[in-house]
C-alpha atoms as a PDB file:
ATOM      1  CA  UNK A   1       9.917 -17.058  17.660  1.00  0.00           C
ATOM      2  CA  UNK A   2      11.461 -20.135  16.601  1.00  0.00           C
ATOM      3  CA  UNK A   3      10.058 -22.036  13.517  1.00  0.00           C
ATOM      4  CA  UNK A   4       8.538 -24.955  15.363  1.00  0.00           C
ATOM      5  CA  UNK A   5       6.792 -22.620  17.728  1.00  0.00           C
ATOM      6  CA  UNK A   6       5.319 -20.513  14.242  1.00  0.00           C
ATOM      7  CA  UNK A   7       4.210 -24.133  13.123  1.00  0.00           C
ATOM      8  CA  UNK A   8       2.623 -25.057  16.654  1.00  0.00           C
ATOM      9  CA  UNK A   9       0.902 -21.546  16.822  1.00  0.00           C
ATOM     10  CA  UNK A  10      -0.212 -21.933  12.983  1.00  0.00           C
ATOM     11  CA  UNK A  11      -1.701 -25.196  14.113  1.00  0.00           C
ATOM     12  CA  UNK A  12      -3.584 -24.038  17.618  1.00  0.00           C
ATOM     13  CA  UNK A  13      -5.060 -21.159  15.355  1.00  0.00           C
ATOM     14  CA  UNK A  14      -6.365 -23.329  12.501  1.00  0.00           C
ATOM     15  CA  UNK A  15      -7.869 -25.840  15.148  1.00  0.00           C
ATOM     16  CA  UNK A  16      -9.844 -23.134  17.328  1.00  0.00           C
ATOM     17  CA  UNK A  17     -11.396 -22.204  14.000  1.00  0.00           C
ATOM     18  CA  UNK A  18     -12.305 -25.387  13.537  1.00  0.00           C
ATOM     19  CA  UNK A  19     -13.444 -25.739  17.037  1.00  0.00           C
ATOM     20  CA  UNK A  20     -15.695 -22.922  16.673  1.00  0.00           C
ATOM     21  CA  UNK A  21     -17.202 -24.221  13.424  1.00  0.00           C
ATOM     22  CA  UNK A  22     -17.988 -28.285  15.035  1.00  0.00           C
ATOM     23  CA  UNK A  23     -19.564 -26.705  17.837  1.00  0.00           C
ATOM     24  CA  UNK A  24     -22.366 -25.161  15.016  1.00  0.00           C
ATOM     25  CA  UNK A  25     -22.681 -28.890  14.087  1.00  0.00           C
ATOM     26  CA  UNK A  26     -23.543 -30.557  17.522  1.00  0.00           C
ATOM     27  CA  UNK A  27     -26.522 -27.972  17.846  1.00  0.00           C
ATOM     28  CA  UNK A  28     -28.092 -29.144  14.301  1.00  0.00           C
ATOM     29  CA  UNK A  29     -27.247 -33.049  15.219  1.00  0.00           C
ATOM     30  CA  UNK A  30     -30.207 -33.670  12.355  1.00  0.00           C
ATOM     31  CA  UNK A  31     -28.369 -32.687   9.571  1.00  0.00           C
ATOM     32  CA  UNK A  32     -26.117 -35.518   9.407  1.00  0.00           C
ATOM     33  CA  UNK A  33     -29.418 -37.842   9.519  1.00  0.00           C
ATOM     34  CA  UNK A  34     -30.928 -35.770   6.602  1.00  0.00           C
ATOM     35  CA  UNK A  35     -27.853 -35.864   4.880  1.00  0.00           C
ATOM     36  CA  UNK A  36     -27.677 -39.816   4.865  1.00  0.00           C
ATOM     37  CA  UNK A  37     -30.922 -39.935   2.627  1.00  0.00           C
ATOM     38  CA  UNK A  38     -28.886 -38.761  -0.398  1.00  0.00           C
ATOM     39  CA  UNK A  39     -26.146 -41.859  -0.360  1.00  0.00           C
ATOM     40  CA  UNK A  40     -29.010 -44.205   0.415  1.00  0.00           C
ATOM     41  CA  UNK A  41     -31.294 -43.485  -2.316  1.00  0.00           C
ATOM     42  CA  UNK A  42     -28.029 -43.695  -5.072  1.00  0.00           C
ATOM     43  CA  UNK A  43     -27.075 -47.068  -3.509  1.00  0.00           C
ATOM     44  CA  UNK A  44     -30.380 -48.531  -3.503  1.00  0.00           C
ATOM     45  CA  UNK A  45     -32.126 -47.324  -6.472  1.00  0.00           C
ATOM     46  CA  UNK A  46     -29.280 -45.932  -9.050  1.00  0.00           C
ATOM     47  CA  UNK A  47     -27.231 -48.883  -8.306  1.00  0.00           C
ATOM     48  CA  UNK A  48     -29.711 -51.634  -8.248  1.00  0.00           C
ATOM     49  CA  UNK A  49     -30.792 -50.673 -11.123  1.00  0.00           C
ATOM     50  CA  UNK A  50     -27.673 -49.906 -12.885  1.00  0.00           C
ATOM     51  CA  UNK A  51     -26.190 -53.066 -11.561  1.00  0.00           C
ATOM     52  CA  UNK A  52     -28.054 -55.046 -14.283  1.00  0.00           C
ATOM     53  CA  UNK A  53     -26.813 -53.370 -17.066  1.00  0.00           C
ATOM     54  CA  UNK A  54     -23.383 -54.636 -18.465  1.00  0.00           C
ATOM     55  CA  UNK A  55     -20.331 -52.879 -19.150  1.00  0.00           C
ATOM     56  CA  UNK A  56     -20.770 -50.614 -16.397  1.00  0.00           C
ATOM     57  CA  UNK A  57     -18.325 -52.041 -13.460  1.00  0.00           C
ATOM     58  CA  UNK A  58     -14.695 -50.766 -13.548  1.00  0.00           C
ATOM     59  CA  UNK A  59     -13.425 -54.229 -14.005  1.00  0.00           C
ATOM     60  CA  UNK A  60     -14.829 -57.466 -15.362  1.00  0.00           C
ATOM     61  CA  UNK A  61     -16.713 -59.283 -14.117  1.00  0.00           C
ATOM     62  CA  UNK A  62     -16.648 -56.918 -10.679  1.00  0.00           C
ATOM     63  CA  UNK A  63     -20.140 -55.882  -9.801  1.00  0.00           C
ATOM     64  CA  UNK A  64     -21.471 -52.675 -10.324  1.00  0.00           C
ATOM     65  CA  UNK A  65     -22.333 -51.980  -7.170  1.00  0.00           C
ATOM     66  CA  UNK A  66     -18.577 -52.391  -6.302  1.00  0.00           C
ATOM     67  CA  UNK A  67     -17.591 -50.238  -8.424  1.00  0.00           C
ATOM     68  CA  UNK A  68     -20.188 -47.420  -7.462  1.00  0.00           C
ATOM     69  CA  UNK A  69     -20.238 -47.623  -3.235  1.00  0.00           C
ATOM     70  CA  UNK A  70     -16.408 -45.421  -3.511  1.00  0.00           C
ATOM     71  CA  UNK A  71     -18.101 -43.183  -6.291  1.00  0.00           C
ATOM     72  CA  UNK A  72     -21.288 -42.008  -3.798  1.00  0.00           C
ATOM     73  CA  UNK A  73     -19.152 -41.877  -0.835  1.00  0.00           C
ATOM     74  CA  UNK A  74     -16.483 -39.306  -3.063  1.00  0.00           C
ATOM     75  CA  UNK A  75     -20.488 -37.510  -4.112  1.00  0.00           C
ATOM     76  CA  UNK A  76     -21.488 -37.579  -0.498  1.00  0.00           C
ATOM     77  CA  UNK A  77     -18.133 -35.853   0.034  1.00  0.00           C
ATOM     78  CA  UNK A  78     -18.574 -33.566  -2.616  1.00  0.00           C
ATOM     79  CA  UNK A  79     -22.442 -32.510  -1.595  1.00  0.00           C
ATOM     80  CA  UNK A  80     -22.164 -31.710   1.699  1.00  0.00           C
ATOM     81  CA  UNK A  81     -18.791 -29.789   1.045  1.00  0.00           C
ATOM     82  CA  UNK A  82     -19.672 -27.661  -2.000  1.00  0.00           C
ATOM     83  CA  UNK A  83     -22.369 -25.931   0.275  1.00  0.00           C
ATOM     84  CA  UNK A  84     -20.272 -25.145   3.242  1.00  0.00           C
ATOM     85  CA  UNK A  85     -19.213 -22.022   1.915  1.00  0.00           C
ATOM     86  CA  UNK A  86     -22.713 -20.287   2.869  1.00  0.00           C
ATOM     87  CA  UNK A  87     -21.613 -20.902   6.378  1.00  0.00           C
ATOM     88  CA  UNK A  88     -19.540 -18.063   5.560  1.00  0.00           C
ATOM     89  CA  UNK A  89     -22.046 -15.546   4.508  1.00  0.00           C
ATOM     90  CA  UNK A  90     -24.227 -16.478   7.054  1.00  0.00           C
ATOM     91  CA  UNK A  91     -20.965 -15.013   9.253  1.00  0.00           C
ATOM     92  CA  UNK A  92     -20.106 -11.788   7.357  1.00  0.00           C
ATOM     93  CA  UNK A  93     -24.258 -11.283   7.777  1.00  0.00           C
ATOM     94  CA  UNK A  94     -23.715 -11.842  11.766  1.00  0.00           C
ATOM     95  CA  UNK A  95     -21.226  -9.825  11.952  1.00  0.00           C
ATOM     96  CA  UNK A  96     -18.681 -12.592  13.428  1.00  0.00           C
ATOM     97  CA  UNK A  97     -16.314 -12.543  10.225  1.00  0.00           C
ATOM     98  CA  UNK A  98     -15.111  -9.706  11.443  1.00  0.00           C
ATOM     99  CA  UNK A  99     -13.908 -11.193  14.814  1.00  0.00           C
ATOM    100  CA  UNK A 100     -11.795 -13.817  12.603  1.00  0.00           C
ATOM    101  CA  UNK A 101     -10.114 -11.212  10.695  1.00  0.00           C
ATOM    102  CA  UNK A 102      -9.414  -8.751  13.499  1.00  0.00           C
ATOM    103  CA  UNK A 103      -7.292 -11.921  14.807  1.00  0.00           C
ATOM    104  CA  UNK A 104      -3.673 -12.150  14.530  1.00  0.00           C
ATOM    105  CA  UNK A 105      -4.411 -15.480  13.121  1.00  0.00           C
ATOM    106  CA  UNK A 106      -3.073 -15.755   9.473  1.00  0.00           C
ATOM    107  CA  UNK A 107      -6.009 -15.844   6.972  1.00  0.00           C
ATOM    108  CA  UNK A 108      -4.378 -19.306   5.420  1.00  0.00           C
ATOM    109  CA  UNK A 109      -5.185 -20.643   9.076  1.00  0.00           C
ATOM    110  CA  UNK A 110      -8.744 -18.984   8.948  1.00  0.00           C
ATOM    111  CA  UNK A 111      -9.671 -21.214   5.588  1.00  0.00           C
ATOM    112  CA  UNK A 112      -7.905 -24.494   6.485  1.00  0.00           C
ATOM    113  CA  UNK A 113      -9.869 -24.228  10.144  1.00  0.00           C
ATOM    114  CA  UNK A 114     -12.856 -24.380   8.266  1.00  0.00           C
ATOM    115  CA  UNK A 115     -11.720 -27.240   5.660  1.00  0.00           C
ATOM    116  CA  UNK A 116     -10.851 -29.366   8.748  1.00  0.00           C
ATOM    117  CA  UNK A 117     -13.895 -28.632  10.295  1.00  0.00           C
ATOM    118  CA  UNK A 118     -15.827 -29.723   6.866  1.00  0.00           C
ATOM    119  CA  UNK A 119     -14.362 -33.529   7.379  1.00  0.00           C
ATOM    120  CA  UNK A 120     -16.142 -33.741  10.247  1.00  0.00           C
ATOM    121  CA  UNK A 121     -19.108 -33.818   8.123  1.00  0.00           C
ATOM    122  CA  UNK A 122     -17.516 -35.910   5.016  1.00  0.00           C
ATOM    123  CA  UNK A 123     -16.627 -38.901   8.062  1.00  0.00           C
ATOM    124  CA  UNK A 124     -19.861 -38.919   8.920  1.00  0.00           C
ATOM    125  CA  UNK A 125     -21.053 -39.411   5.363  1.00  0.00           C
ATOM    126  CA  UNK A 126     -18.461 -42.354   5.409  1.00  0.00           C
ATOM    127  CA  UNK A 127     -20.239 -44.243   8.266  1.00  0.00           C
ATOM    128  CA  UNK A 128     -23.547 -43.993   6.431  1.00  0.00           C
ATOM    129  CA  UNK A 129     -22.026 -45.275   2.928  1.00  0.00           C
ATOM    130  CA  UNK A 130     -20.125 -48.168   4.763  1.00  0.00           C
ATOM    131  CA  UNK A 131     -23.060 -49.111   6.755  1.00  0.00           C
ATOM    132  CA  UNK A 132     -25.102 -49.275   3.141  1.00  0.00           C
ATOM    133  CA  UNK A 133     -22.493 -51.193   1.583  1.00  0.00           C
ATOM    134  CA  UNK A 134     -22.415 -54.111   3.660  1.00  0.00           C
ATOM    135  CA  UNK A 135     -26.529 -54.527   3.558  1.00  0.00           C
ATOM    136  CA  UNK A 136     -25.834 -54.487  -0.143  1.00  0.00           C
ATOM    137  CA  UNK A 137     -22.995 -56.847   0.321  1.00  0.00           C
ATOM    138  CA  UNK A 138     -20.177 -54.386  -1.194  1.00  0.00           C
ATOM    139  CA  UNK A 139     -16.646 -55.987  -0.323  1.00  0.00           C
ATOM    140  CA  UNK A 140     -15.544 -53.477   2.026  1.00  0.00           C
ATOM    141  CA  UNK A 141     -12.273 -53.666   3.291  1.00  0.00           C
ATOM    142  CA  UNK A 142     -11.658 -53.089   7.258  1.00  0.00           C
ATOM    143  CA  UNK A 143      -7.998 -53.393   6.942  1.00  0.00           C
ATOM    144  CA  UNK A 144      -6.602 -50.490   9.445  1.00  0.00           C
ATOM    145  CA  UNK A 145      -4.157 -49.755   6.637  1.00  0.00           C
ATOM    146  CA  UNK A 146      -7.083 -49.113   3.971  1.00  0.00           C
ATOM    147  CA  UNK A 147      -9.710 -47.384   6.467  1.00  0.00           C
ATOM    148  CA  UNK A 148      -6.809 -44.812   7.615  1.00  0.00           C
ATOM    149  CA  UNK A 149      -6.228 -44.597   3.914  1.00  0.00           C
ATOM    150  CA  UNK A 150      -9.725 -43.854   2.950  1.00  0.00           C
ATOM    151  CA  UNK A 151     -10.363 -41.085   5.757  1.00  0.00           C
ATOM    152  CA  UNK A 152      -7.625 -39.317   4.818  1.00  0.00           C
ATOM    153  CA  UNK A 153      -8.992 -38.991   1.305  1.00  0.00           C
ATOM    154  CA  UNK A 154     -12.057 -38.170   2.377  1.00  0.00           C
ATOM    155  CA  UNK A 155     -10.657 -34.890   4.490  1.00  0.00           C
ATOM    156  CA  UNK A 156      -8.331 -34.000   1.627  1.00  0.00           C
ATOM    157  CA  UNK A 157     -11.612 -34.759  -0.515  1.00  0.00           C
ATOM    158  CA  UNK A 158     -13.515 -32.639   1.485  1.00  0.00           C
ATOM    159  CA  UNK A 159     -11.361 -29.923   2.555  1.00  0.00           C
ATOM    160  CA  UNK A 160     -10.612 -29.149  -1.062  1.00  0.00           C
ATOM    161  CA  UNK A 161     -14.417 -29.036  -2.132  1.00  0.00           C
ATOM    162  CA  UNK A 162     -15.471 -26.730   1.067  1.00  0.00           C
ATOM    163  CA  UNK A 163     -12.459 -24.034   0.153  1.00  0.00           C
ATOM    164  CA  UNK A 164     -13.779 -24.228  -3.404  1.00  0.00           C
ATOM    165  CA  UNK A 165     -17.478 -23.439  -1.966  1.00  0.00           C
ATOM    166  CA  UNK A 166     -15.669 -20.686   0.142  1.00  0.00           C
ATOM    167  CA  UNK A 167     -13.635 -19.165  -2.715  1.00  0.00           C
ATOM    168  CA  UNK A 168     -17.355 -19.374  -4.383  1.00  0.00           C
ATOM    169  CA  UNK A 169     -18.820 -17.373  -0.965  1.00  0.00           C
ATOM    170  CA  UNK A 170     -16.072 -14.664  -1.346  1.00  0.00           C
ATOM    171  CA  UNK A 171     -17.001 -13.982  -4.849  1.00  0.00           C
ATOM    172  CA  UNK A 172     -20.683 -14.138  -5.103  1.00  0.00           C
ATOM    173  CA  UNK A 173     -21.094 -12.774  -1.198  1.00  0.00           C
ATOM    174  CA  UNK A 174     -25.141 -13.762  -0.988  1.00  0.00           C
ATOM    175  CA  UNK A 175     -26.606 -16.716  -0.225  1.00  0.00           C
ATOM    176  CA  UNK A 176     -29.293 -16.604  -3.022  1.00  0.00           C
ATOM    177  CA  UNK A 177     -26.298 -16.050  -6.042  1.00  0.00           C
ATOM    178  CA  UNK A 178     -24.345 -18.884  -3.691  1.00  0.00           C
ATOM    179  CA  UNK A 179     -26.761 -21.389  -3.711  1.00  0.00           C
ATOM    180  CA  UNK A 180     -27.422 -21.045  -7.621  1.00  0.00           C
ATOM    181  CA  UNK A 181     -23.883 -21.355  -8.612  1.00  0.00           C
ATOM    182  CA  UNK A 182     -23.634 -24.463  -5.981  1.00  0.00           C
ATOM    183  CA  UNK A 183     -26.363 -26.117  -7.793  1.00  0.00           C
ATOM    184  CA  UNK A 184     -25.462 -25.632 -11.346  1.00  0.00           C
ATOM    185  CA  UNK A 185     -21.456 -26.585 -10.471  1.00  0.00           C
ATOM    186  CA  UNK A 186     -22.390 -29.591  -8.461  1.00  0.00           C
ATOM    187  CA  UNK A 187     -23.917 -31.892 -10.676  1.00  0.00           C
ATOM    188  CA  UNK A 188     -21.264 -31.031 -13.668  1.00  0.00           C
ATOM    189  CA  UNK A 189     -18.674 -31.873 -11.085  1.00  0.00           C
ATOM    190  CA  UNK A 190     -20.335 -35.198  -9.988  1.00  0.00           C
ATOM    191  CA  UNK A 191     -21.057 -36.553 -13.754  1.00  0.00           C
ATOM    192  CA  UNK A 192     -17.529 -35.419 -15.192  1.00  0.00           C
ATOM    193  CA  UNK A 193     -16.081 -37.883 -12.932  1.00  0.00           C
ATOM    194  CA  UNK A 194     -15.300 -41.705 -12.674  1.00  0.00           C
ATOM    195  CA  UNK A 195     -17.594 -42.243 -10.041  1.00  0.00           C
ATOM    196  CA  UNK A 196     -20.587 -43.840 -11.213  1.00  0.00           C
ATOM    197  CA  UNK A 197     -19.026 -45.120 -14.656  1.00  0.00           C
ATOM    198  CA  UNK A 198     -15.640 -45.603 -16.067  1.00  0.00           C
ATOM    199  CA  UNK A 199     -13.652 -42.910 -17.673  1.00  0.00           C
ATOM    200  CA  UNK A 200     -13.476 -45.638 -21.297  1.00  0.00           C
ATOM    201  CA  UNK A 201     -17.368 -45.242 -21.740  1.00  0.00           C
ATOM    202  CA  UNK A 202     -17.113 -41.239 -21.727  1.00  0.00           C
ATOM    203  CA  UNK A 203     -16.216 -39.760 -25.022  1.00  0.00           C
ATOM    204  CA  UNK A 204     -13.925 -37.851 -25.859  1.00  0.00           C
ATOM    205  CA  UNK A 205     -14.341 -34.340 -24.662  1.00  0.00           C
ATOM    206  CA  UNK A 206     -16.011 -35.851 -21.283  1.00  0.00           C
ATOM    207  CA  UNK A 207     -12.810 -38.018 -20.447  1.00  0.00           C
ATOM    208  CA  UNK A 208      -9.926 -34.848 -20.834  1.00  0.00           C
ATOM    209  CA  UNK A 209     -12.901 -32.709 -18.227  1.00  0.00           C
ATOM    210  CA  UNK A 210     -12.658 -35.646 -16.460  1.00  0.00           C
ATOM    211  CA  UNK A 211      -8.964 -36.363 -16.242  1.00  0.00           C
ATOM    212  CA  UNK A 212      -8.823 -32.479 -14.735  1.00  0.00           C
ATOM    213  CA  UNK A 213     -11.736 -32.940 -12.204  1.00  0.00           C
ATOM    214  CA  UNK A 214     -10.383 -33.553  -9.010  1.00  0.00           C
ATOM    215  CA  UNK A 215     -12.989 -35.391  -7.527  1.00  0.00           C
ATOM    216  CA  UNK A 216     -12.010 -38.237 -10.169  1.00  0.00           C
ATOM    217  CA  UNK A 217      -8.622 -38.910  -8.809  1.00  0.00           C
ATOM    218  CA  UNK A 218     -10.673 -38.760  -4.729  1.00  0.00           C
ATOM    219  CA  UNK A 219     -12.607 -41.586  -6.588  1.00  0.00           C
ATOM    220  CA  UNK A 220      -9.851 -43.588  -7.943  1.00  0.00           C
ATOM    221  CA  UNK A 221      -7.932 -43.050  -4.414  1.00  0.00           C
ATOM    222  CA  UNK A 222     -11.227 -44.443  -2.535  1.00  0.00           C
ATOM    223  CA  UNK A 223     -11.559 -47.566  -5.046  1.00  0.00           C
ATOM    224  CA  UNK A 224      -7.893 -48.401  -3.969  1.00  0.00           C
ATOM    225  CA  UNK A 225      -8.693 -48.741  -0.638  1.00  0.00           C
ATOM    226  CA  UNK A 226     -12.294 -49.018   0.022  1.00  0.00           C
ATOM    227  CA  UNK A 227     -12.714 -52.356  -1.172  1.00  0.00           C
ATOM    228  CA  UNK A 228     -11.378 -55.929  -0.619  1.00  0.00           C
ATOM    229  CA  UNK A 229     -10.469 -55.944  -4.457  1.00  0.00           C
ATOM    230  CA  UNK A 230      -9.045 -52.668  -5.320  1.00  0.00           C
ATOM    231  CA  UNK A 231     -10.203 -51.520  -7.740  1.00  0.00           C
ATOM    232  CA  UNK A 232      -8.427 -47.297  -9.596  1.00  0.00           C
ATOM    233  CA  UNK A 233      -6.432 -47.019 -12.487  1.00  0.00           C
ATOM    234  CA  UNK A 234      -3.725 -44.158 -11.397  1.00  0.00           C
ATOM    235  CA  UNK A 235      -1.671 -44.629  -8.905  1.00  0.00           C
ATOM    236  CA  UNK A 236      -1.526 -43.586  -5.350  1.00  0.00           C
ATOM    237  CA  UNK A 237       0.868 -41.059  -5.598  1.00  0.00           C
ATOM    238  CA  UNK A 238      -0.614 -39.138  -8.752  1.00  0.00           C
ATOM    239  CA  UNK A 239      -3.782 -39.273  -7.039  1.00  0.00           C
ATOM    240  CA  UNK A 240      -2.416 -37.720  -4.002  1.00  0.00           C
ATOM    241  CA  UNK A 241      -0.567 -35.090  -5.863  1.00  0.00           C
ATOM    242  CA  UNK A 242      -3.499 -33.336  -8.216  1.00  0.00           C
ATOM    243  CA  UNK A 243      -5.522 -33.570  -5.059  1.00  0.00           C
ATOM    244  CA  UNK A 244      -2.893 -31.502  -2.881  1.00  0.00           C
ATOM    245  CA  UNK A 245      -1.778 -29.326  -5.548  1.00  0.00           C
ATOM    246  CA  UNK A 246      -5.762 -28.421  -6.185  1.00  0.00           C
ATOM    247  CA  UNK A 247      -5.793 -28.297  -2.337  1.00  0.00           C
ATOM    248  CA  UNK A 248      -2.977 -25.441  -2.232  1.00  0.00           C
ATOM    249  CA  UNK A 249      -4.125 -23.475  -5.091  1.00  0.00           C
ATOM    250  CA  UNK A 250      -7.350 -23.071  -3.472  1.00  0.00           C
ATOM    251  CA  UNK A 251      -5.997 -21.880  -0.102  1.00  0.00           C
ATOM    252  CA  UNK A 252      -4.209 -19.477  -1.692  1.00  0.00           C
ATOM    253  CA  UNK A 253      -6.761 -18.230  -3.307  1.00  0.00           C
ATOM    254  CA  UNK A 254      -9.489 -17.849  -0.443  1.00  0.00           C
ATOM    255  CA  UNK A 255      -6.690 -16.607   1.725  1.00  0.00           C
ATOM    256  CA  UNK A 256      -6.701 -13.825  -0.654  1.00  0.00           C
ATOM    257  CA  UNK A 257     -10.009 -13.339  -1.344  1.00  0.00           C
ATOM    258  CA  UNK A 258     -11.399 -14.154   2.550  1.00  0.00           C
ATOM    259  CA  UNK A 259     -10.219 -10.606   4.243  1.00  0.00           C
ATOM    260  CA  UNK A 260     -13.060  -9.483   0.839  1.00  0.00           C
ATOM    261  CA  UNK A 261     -15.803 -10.485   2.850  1.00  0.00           C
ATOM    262  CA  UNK A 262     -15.911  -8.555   5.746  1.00  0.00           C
ATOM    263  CA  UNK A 263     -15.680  -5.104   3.418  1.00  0.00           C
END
């Protein structure tokens, strides 16, 4: 077998699995309209709010709610991506883990099947957050540069939170210890970031547990390229980096772990 031919098999493999895992999401259609409430209610009330109080917005003079509608899109990401991992208990439970690792499909393919199919989700959080910010008159930016730009952050964004939640899965292995540990991480996650104020009002401690935190550098990628006015403070390419690296590491580690679940 040649090497593109490994590569093009590699590929067909990871995309049935994620095949398999959309077609769970067109029979709950209702989730994606439940899941909109959460973006909503941060954009209308938390930012509304927040909006009048000064020294909040990334840059001056910017409004606030500029500087938050990238931050609660990267959260939406985050949200609906930390949980995905149950998805995977619910499957050793059924008993259909075991027809994934019975296939000659290579488990790295297994997990990045399912991160692919967990974009799916994070786009659809996009819409809703877009949608939001132009009633609340956020300068989006449709430039087809910046939009392609900000959906692929969003599926490196969410592919790297939903192997996280299935590296959590593979360790914990029941849905009650799962859902705990997705709870107490999430919110730690969402507040040690940029997105809802600037890394110079955190102090000390909060800004290094910050500056490791990948879903600060998703926020400072979105800010780039969500708005009219870009708005970030690293640059493209270290955002892009940490965000892969993380990315990798965390394959490789459910790849290892995943076969775990179906003892």
């Amino acid at each position: 077998m040649t090497a593109s031919e490994a590569i093009a098999g590699y590929g067909i493999q990871m995309l049935g699995v994620a095949d398999a895992e959309l077609r769970k999401l067109r029979h709950d259609a209702t989730e994606m309209a439940t899941r909109a409430v959460q973006p909503a209610l941060w954009l209308l009330l938390f930012g509304s709010v927040m909006e009048r109080v000064r020294g909040l917005s990334g840059a001056s003079g910017a409004s606030y709610l500029n500087f938050l509608g990238p931050g609660i899109l990267a959260q939406s990401v985050l949200f609906v991506a930390i949980f995905y991992g149950i998805n995977t208990i619910w499957e050793r439970d059924a008993g259909i883990l075991n027809r994934y690792l019975v296939s000659p499909a290579p488990r790295s393919a297994l997990v990045l099947g399912k991160a692919l199919s967990s974009t799916v989700r994070g786009l659809s959080q996009a819409v809703v957050v877009y949608i939001l910010s132009l009633a609340l008159g956020i300068e989006v930016s449709f430039a087809p540069g910046n939009l392609a730009a900000v959906l692929f952050f969003i599926a490196l964004g969410a592919g790297l939170f939903s192997t996280f939640s299935v590296v959590i899965a593979c360790l914990v292995r029941t849905r009650e210890r799962f859902l705990g540990i997705g709870q107490v991480l999430t919110m730690p996650i969402f507040f040690a970031s940029n997105a809802i104020y600037p890394i110079r009002l955190m102090p000390r401690w909060l800004q290094i547990i910050s500056r490791l935190n990948p879903l600060t550098y998703e926020v400072d990628a979105l800010r780039k390229f969500m708005l009219r006015m870009p708005g970030g403070r690293l640059t493209v390419t270290t955002d892009l980096a940490v965000l892969v690296i993380a990315l990798a590491v965390l394959v490789a580690i459910a790849a290892r772990l995943y076969p775990r679940m179906g003892e």
